[in-house]
Protein backbone atom coordinates (compact mmCIF):
# COMPACT_ATOMS: atom_id res chain seq x y z
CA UNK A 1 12.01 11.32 -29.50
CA UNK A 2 8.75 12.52 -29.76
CA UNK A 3 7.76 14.22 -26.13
CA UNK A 4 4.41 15.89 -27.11
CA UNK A 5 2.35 13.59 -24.71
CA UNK A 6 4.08 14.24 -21.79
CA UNK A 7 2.55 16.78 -19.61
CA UNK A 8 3.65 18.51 -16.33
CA UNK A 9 1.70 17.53 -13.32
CA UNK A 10 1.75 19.11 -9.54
CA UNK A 11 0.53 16.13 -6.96
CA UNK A 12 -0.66 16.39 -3.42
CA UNK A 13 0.52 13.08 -2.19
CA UNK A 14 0.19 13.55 1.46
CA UNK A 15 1.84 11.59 4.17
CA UNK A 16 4.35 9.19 2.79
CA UNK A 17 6.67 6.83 3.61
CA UNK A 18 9.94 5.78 0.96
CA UNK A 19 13.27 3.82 1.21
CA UNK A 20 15.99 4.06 -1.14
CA UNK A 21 16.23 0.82 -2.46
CA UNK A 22 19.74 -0.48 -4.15
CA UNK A 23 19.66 -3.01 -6.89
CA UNK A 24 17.56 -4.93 -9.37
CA UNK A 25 13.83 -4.50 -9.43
CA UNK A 26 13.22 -8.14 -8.46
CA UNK A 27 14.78 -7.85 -4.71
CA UNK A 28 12.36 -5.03 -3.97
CA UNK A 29 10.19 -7.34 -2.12
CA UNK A 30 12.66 -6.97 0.68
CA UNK A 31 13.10 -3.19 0.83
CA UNK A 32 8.70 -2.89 1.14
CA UNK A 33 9.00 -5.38 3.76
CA UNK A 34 11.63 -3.08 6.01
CA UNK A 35 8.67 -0.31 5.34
CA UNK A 36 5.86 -2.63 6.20
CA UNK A 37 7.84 -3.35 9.39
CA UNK A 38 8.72 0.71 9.90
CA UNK A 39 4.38 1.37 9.58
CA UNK A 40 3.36 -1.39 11.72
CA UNK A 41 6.46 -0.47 14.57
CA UNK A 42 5.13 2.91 14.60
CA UNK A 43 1.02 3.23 14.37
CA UNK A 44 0.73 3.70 10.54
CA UNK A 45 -0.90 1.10 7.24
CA UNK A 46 -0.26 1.59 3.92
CA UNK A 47 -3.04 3.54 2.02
CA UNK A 48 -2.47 2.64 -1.61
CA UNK A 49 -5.73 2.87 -3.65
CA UNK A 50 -6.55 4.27 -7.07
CA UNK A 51 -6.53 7.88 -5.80
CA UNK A 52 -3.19 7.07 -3.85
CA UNK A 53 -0.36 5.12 -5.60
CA UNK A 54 2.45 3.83 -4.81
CA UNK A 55 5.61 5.63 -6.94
CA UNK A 56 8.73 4.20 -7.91
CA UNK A 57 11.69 7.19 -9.04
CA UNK A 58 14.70 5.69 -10.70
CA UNK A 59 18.07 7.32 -9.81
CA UNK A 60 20.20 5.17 -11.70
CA UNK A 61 18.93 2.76 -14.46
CA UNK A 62 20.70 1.36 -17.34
CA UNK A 63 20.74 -1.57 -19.06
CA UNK A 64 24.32 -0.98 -19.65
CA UNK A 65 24.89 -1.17 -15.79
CA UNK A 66 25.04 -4.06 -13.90
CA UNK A 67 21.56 -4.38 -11.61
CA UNK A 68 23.29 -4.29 -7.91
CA UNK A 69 24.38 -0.62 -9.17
CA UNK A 70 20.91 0.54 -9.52
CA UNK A 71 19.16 3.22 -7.31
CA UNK A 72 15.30 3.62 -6.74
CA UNK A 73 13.04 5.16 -4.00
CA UNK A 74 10.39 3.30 -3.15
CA UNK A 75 7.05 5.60 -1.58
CA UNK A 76 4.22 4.22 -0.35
CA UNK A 77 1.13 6.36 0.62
CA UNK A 78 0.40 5.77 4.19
CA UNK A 79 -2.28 6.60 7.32
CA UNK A 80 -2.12 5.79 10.69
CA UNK A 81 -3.63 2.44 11.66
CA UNK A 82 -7.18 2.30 13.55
């Protein structure tokens, strides 16, 4: 594999919130939700915007595994609500 492209990057993404989610990509509609619910229950909005995006980090992925054994956090940027 050819890695030259890839580059090394230090980011400043300030107050966050993420959630572990387990399984296949196309249930993690529910796992957002359960943060939506955490920001609104205590003060806080989601603050996702070209400068501040939201990050997916896979833990476990493999197309040799079956999806329910898969492992990603989920981070949102956040700010408290006005």
């Amino acid at each position: 594999m050819d890695f030259s492209v890839a580059e090394y990057l230090s980011i400043n993404e300030g107050l966050c919130v993420q959630m572990l989610h387990k399984g296949s990509f196309d249930d993690e509609e529910a796992t957002v939700a359960v943060m939506d619910e955490f920001l609104k229950q205590n003060g806080y909005v989601n603050d996702i915007t070209k400068e501040r995006l939201h990050h997916e980090i896979y833990l476990y992925f493999s197309r040799e595994v079956e999806p329910e054994k898969w492992k990603t956090i989920i981070r949102h940027p956040i700010k408290k609500a006005e």
